[in-house]
Protein backbone atom coordinates (compact mmCIF):
# COMPACT_ATOMS: atom_id res chain seq x y z
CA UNK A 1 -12.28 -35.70 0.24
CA UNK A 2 -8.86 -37.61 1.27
CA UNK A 3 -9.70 -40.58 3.19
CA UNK A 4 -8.25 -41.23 6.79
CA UNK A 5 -6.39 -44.06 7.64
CA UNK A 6 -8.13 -46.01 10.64
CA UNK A 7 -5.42 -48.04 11.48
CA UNK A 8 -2.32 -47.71 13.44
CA UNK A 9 0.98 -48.55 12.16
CA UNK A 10 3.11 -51.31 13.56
CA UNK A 11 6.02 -49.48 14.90
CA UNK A 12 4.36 -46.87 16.73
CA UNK A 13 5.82 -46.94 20.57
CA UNK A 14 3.58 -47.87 23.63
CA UNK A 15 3.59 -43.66 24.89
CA UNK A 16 1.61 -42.31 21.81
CA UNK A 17 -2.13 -43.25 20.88
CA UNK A 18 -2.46 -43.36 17.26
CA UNK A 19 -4.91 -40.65 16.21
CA UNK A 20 -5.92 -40.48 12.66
CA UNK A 21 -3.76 -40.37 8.78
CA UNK A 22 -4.70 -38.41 5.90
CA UNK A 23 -2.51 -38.37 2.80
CA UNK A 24 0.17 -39.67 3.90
CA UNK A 25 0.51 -37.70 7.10
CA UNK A 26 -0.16 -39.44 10.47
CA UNK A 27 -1.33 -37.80 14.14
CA UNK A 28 -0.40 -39.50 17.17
CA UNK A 29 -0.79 -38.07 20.77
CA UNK A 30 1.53 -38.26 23.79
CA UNK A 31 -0.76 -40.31 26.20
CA UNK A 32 0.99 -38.57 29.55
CA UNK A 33 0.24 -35.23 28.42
CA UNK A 34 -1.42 -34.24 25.35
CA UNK A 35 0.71 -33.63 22.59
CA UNK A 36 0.17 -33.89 18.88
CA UNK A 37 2.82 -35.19 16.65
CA UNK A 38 2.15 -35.12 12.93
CA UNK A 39 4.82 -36.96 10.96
CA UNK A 40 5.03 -36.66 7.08
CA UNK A 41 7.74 -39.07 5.83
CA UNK A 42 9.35 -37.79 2.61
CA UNK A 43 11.84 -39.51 0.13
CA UNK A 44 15.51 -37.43 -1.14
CA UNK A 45 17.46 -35.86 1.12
CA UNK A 46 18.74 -36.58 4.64
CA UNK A 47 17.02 -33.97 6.10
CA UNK A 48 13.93 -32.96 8.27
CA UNK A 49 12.36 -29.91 10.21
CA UNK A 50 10.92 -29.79 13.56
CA UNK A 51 7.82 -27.58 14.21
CA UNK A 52 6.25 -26.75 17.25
CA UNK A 53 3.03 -24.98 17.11
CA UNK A 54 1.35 -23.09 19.58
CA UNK A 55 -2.03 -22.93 19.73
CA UNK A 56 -1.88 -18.94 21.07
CA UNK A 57 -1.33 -16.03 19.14
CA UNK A 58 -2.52 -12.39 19.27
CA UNK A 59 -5.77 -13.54 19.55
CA UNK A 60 -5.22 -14.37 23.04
CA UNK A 61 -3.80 -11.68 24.40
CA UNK A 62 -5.89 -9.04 26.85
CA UNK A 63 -6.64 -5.49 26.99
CA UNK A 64 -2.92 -4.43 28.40
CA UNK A 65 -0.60 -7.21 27.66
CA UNK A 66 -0.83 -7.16 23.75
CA UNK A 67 2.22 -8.12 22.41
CA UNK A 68 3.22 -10.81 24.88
CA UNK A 69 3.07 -13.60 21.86
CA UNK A 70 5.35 -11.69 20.28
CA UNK A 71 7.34 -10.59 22.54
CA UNK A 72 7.72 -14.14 24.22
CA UNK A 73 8.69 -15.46 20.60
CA UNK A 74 11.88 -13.39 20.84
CA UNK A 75 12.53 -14.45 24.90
CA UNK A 76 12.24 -18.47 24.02
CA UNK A 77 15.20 -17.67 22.11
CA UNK A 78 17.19 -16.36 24.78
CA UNK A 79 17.59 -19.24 26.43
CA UNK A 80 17.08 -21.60 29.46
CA UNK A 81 19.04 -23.34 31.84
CA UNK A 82 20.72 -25.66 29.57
CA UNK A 83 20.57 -23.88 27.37
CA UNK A 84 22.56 -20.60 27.03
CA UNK A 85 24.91 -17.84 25.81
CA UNK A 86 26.75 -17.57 28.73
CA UNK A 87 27.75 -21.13 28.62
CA UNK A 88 28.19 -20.82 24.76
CA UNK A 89 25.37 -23.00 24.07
CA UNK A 90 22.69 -20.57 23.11
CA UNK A 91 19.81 -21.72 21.17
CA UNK A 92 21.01 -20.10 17.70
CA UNK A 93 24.41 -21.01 18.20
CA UNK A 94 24.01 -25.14 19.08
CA UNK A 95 21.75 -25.23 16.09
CA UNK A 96 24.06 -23.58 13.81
CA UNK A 97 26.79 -25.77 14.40
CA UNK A 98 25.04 -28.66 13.26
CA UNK A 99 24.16 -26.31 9.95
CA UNK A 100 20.07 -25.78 10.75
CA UNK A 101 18.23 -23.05 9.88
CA UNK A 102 16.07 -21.67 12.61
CA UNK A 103 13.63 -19.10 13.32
CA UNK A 104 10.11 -18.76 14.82
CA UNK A 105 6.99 -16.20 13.68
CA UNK A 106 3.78 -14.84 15.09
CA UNK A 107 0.33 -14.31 13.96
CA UNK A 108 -3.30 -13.83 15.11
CA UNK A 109 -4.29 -17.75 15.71
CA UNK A 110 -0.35 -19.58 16.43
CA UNK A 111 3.76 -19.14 16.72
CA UNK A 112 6.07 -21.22 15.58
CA UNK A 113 9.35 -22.43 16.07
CA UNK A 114 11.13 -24.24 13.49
CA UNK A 115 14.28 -25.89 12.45
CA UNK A 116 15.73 -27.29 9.42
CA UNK A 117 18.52 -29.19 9.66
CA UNK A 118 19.96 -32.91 8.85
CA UNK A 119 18.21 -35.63 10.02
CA UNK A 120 20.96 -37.45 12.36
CA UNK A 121 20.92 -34.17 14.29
CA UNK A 122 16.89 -34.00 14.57
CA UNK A 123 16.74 -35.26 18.32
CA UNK A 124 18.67 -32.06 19.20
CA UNK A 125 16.10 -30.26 17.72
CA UNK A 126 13.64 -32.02 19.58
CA UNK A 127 15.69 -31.54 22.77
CA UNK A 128 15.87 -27.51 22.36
CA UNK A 129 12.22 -27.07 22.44
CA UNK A 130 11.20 -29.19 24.70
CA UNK A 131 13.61 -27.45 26.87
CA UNK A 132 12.09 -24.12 26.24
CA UNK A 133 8.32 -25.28 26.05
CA UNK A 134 8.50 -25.73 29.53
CA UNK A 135 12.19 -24.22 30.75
CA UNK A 136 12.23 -20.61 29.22
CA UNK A 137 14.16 -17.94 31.59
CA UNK A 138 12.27 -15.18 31.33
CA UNK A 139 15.22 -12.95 32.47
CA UNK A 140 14.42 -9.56 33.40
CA UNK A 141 17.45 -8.21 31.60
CA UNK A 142 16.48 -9.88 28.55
CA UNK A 143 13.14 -8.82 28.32
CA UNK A 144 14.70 -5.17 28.54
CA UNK A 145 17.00 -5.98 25.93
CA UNK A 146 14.37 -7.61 23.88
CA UNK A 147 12.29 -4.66 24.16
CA UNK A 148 14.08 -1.52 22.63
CA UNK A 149 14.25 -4.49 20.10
CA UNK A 150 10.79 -4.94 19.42
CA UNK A 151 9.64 -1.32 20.05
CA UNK A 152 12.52 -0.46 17.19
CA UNK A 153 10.95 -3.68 14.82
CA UNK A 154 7.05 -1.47 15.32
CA UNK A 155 8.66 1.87 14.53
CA UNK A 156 10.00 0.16 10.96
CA UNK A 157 6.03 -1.13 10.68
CA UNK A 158 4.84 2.18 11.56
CA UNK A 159 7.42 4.02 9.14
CA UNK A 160 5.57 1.86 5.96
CA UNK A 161 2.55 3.46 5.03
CA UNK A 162 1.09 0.39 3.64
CA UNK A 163 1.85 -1.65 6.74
CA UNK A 164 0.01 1.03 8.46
CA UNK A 165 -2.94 1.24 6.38
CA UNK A 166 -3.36 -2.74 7.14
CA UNK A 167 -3.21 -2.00 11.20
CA UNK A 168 -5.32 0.85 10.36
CA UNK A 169 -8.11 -0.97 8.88
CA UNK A 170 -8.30 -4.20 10.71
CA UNK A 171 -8.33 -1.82 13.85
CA UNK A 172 -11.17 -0.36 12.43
CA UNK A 173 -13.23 -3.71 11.03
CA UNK A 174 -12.77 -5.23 14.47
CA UNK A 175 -14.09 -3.26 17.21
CA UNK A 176 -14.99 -6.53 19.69
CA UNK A 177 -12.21 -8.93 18.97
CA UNK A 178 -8.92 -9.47 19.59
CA UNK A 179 -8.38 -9.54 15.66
CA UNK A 180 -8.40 -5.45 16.24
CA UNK A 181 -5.02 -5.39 17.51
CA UNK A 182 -1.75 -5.76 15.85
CA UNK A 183 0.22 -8.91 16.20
CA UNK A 184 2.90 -7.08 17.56
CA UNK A 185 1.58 -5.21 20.00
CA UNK A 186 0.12 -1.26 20.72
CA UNK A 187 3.03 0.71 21.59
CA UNK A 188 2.37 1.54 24.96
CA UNK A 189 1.67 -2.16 26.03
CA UNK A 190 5.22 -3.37 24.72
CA UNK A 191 6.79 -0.37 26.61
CA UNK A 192 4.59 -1.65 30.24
CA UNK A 193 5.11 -5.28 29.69
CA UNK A 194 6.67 -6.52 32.74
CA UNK A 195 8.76 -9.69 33.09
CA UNK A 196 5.69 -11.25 35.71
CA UNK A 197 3.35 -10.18 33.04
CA UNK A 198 5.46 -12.76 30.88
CA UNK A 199 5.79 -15.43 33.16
CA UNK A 200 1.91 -15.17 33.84
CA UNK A 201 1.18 -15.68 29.57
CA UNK A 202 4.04 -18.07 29.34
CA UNK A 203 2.24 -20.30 32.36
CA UNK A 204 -0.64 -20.01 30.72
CA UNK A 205 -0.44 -21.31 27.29
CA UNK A 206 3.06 -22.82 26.51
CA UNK A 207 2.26 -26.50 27.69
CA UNK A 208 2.62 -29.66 25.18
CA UNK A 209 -1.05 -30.17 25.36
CA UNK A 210 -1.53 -26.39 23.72
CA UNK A 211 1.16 -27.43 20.95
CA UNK A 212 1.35 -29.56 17.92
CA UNK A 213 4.84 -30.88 16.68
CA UNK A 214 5.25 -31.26 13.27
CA UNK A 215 8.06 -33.93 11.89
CA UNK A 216 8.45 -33.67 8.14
CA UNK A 217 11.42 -35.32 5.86
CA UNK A 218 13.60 -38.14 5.90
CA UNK A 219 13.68 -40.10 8.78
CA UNK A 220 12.55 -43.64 10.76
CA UNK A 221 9.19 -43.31 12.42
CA UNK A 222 9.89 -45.80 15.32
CA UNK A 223 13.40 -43.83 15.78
CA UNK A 224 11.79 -40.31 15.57
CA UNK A 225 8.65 -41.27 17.63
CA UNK A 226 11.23 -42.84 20.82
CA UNK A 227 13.16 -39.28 20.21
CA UNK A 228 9.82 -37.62 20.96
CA UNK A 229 8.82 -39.37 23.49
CA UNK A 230 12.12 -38.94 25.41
CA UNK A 231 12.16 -35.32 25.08
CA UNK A 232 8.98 -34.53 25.21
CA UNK A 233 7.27 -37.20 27.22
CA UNK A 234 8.61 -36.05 31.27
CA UNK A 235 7.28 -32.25 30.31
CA UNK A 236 3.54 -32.37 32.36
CA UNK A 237 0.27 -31.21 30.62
CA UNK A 238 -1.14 -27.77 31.65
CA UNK A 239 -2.48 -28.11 35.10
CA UNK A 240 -5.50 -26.21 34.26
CA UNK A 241 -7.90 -25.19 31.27
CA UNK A 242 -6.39 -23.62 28.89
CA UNK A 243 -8.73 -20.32 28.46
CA UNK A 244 -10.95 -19.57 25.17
CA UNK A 245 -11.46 -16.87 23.37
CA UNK A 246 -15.01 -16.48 23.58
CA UNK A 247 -15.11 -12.60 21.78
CA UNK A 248 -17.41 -12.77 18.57
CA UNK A 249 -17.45 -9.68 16.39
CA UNK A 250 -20.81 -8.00 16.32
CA UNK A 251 -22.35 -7.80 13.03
CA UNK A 252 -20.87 -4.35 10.95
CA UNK A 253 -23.58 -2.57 9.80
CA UNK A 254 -22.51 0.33 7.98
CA UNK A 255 -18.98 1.06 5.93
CA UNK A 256 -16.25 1.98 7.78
CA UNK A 257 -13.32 4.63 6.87
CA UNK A 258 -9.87 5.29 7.87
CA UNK A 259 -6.98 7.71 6.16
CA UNK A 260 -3.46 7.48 6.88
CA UNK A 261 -1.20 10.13 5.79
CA UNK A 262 2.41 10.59 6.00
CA UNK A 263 5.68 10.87 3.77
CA UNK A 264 5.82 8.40 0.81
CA UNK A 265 5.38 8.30 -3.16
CA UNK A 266 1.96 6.70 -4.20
CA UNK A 267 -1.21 6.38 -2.26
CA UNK A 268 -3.12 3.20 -1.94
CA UNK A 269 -6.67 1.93 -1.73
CA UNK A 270 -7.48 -0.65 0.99
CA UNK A 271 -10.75 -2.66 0.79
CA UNK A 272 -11.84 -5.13 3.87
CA UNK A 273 -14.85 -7.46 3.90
CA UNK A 274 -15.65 -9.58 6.81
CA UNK A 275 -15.35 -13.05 6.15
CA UNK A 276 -16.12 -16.53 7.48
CA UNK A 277 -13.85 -18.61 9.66
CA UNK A 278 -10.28 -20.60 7.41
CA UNK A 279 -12.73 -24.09 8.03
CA UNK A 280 -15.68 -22.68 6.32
CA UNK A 281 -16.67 -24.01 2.52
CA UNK A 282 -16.72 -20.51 1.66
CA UNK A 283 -13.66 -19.43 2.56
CA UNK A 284 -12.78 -21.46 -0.31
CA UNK A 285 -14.29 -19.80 -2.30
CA UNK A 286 -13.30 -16.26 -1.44
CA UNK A 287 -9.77 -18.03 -2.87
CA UNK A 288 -11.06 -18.25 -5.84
CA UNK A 289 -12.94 -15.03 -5.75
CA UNK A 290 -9.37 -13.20 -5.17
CA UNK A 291 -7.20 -14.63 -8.03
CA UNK A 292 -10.57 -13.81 -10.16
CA UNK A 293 -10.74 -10.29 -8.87
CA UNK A 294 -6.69 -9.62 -8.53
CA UNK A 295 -4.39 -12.20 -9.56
CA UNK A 296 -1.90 -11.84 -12.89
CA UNK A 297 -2.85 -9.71 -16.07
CA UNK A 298 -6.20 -11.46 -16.98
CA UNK A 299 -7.42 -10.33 -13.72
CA UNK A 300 -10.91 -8.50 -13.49
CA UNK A 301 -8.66 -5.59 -11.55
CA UNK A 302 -5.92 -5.81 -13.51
CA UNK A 303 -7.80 -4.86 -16.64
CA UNK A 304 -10.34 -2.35 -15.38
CA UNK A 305 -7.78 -0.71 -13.58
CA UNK A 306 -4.19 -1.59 -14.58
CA UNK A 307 -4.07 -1.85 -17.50
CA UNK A 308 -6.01 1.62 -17.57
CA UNK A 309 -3.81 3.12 -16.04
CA UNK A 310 -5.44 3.69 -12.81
CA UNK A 311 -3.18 1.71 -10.42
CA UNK A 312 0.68 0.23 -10.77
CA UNK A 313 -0.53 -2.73 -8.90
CA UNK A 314 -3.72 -4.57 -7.39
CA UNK A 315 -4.19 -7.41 -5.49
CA UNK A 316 -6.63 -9.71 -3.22
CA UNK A 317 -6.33 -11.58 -0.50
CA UNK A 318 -8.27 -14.06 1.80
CA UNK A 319 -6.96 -13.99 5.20
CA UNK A 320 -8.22 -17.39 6.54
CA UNK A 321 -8.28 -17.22 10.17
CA UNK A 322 -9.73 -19.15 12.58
CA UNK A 323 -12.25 -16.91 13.52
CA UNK A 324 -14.45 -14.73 10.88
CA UNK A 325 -11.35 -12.55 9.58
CA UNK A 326 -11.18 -10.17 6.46
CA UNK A 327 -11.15 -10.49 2.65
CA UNK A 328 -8.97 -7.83 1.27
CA UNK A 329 -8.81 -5.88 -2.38
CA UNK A 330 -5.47 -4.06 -2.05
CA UNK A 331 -4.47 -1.16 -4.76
CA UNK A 332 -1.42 1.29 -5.27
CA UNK A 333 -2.32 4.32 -7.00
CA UNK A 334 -0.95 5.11 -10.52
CA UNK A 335 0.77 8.70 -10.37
CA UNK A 336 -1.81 11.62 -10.33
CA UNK A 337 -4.50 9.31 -10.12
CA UNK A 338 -7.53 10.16 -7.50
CA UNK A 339 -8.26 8.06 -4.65
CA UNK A 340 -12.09 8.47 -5.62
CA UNK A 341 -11.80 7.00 -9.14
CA UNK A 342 -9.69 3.66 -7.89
CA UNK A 343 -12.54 3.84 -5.62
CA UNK A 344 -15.10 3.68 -7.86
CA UNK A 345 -13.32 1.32 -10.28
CA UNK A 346 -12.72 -1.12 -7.99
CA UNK A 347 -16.88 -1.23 -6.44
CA UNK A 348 -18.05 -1.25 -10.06
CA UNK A 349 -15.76 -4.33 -10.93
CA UNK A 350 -17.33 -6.37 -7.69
CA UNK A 351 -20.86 -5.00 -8.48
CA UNK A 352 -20.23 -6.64 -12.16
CA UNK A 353 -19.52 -10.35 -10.62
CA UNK A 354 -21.98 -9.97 -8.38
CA UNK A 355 -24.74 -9.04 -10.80
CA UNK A 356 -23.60 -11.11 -13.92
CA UNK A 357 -21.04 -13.64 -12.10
CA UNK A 358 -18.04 -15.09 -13.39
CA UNK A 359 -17.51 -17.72 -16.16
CA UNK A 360 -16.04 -21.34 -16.32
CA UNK A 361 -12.58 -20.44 -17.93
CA UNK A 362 -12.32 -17.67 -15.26
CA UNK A 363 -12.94 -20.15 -12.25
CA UNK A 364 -10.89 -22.73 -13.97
CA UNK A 365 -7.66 -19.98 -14.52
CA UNK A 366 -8.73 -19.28 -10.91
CA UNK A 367 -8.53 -22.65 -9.65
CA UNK A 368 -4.82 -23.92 -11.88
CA UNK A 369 -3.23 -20.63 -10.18
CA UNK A 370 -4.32 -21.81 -6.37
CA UNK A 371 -2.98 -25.75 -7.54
CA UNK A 372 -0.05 -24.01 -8.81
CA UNK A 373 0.60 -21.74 -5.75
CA UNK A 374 -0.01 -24.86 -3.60
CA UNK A 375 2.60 -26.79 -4.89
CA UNK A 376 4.87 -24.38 -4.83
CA UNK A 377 4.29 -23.87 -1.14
CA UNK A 378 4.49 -27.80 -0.81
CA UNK A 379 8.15 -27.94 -1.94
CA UNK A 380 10.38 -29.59 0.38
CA UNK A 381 9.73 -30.46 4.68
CA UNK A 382 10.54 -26.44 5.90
CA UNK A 383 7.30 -25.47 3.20
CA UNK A 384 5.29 -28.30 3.44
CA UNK A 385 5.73 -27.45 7.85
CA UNK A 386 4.76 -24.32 7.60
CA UNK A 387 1.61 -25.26 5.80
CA UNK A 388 0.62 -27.36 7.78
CA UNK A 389 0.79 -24.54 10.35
CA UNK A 390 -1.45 -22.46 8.74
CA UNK A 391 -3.79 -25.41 8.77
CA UNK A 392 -3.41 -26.36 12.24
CA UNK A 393 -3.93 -22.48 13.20
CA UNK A 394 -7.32 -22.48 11.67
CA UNK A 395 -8.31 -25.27 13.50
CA UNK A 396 -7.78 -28.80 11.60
CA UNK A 397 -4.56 -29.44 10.11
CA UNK A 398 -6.37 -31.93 7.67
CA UNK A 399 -7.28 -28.69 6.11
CA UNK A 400 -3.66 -29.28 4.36
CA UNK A 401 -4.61 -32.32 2.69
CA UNK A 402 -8.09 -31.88 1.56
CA UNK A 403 -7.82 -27.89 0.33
CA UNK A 404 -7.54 -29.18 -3.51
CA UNK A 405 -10.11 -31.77 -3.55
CA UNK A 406 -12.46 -28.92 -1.57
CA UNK A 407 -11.76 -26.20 -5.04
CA UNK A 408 -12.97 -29.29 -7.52
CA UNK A 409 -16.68 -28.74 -5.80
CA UNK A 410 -17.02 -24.58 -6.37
CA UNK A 411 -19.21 -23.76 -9.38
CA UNK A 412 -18.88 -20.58 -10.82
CA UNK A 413 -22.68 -19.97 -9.07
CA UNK A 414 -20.85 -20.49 -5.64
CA UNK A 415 -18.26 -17.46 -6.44
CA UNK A 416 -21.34 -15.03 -7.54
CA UNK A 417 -23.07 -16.27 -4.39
CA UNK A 418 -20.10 -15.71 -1.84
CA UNK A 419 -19.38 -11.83 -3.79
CA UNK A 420 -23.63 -10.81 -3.03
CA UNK A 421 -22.66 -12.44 0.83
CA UNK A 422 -19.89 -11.24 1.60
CA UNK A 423 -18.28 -8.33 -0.55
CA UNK A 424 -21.44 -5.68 0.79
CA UNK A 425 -20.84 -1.84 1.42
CA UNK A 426 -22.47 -2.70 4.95
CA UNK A 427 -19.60 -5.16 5.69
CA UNK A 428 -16.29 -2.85 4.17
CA UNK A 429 -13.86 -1.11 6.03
CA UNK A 430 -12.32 1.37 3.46
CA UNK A 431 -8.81 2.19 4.42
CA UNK A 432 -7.04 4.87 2.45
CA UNK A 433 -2.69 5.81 2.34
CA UNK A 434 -2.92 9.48 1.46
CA UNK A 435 1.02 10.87 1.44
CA UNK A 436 1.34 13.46 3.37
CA UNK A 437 2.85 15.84 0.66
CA UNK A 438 -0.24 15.32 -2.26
């Protein structure tokens, strides 16, 4: 594993405690109010991005309010006091000028808000959301506005099969947790979300102590740490506990099934197997268990049913969460092929690892495609940031820096292992996209 630094550096101002370093990247915390800064200093161009992470997602929400992550992601861009289109200095606006690129996203365990932009314009950056962490208008209008939006954005969802099928299913796996809704909200909670409802979530977790800011590119530490500290230092931590989510999923005990129909061309095969928490050893595995099962033409799936002709496509995926979350086998349908055979096709090619396992050059292809996906994703400050988001929403961002070093331990006995565990008919939710014409 990547050792931590233990000591501070020399130019770190008297407001943060030094936390902890790992690979080059280095934690501090505001002292007045709880903060985490991670700074990644990179070489090349003059340029950085700004992340803010919120520890709050759709896992958070309630019975009644889901949605209000979401929904509050699109109001933090409307503005605050200083902030503002009617005095032509709206958040997308200022940060255009100075040529950033901006946005923000949602999911189960975070949001973020991010900025990309030159480095001599960073402390604006850093000015804008600590405005808004604290100083975000709510307006009634707004949320009105924001909501034919939003209930326009889930129609589009609800209009793509496949999109559907995935709602479908995780609705289905998850019958306790908050996992079981979709990020964006059931329909008739965005349509009764009320502007006090808002105000309520917003007071609950948008406080610098529920937030990590992430500083990666070319800059000074001493000059970006004072920046932080200026903007972000008078903001006060959250005057009370910040609530858990104390839901755990009972065990499934018996296979699950869910059709969608409606209009479209091929049908689709969706297989989900509950799986253990992002921090988990084993979730590492499941990695490596996807690209075996589903990943490029020397794929188990590929050949048993690609390249027969029983699907036009077939992939896995490991949705690391913080919480136990869902391993996925996804297939599209060839033309005039039955949903039964894919069915079948795919069970018999997860029975076969699990009874006879998988061998070295299949867990070493497996492992060069993850190395080679992770660099890719670690190609300049906006991709190495949102990384280390995913990271910090499964619970420890030093998840970032010690993900290779954790693939050099799995054996080929591990992935086996983890398939018998995990991949069981007791543990599937079996989603299938039937169009509504066949």
């Amino acid at each position: 594993m990547t050792e931590t630094v233990p000591a501070p550096p020399r130019d770190v101002p008297a407001a943060f405690d030094f936390q902890e370093a790992s690979d080059g990247i280095e934690c501090y915390r505001l002292s007045d109010n709880g903060l985490r800064v991670l700074l990644l200093r990179q070489d090349g161009a003059p340029v950085a991005t700004s992340m803010v992470t919120y520890h709050v997602g759709s896992r958070n929400e309630r019975t009644g309010h889901t949605g209000a992550t979401h929904m509050l992601e699109h109001l933090m861009f409307k503005g605050t006091e200083r902030y503002h289109k009617r005095t032509g200095t709206s958040i997308f606006e200022t940060l255009q000028r100075v040529g950033a690129k901006v946005n923000a996203s949602t999911w189960l365990d975070r949001t973020n808000y991010y900025e990309l932009l030159p480095t001599e314009h960073l402390p604006l950056a850093l000015d804008i959301e600590a405005d808004r962490m604290r100083g975000a208008l709510i307006d009634p209008a707004d949320v009105e506005d924001e909501r034919t939006v939003i209930l326009n954005e889930r129609d589009r969802n609800q209009n793509d099969p496949v999109s559907r099928l995935f709602d479908e299913v995780w609705a289905a796996a998850f019958t306790a947790h908050p996992y079981h809704h979709p990020t964006i909200g059931w329909k008739s909670d965005i349509e009764s979300m009320t502007p006090d409802d808002l105000r309520e979530y917003y007071d609950t977790f948008y406080w610098p102590n529920n937030a990590t800011l992430s500083l990666v590119g070319q800059f000074d530490r001493g000059a970006v740490l004072d920046a932080v500290a200026e903007h972000f230092g008078p903001l006060d931590a959250a005057p009370h506990d910040l609530p858990a989510v104390t839901t755990e999923e009972p065990a499934q005990t018996g296979r699950r099934r869910v059709t969608v129909r409606q209009d479209g061309q091929l049908g689709a095969v969706l297989m989900g197997f509950k799986s253990p928490p992002a921090l988990d050893e084993e979730s590492d595995v499941l990695d490596v268990l996807a690209r075996i099962l589903a990943s490029g033409k020397g794929s188990r799936l590929y050949r048993r049913c690609t390249d027969q002709g029983l699907t036009s496509d077939v992939f896995g995926i490991n949705f690391r969460l913080r919480d136990p979350g869902l391993f996925s086998v996804f297939a599209y349908l060839a033309p005039e092929q039955r949903h039964e055979d894919v069915e079948e096709a795919l069970w018999d090619t997860i029975k076969d690892v699990q009874d006879n396992g998988v061998s070295q050059d299949e867990l070493n292809r497996a492992r060069s495609q993850l190395r080679a996906q992770t660099a890719f994703d670690r190609d300049g400050p906006m991709r190495v940031a949102t990384q280390l988001n995913e990271a910090l929403a499964a619970g420890d961002w030093k998840l970032y820096t010690q993900y290779l070093d954790r693939l050099d331990d799995i054996t080929p006995e591990d992935v086996q292992r983890v398939a018998r565990q995990y991949l069981t008919d007791e543990a599937c939710t079996l989603g299938r996209y039937v169009p509504s014409d066949a």
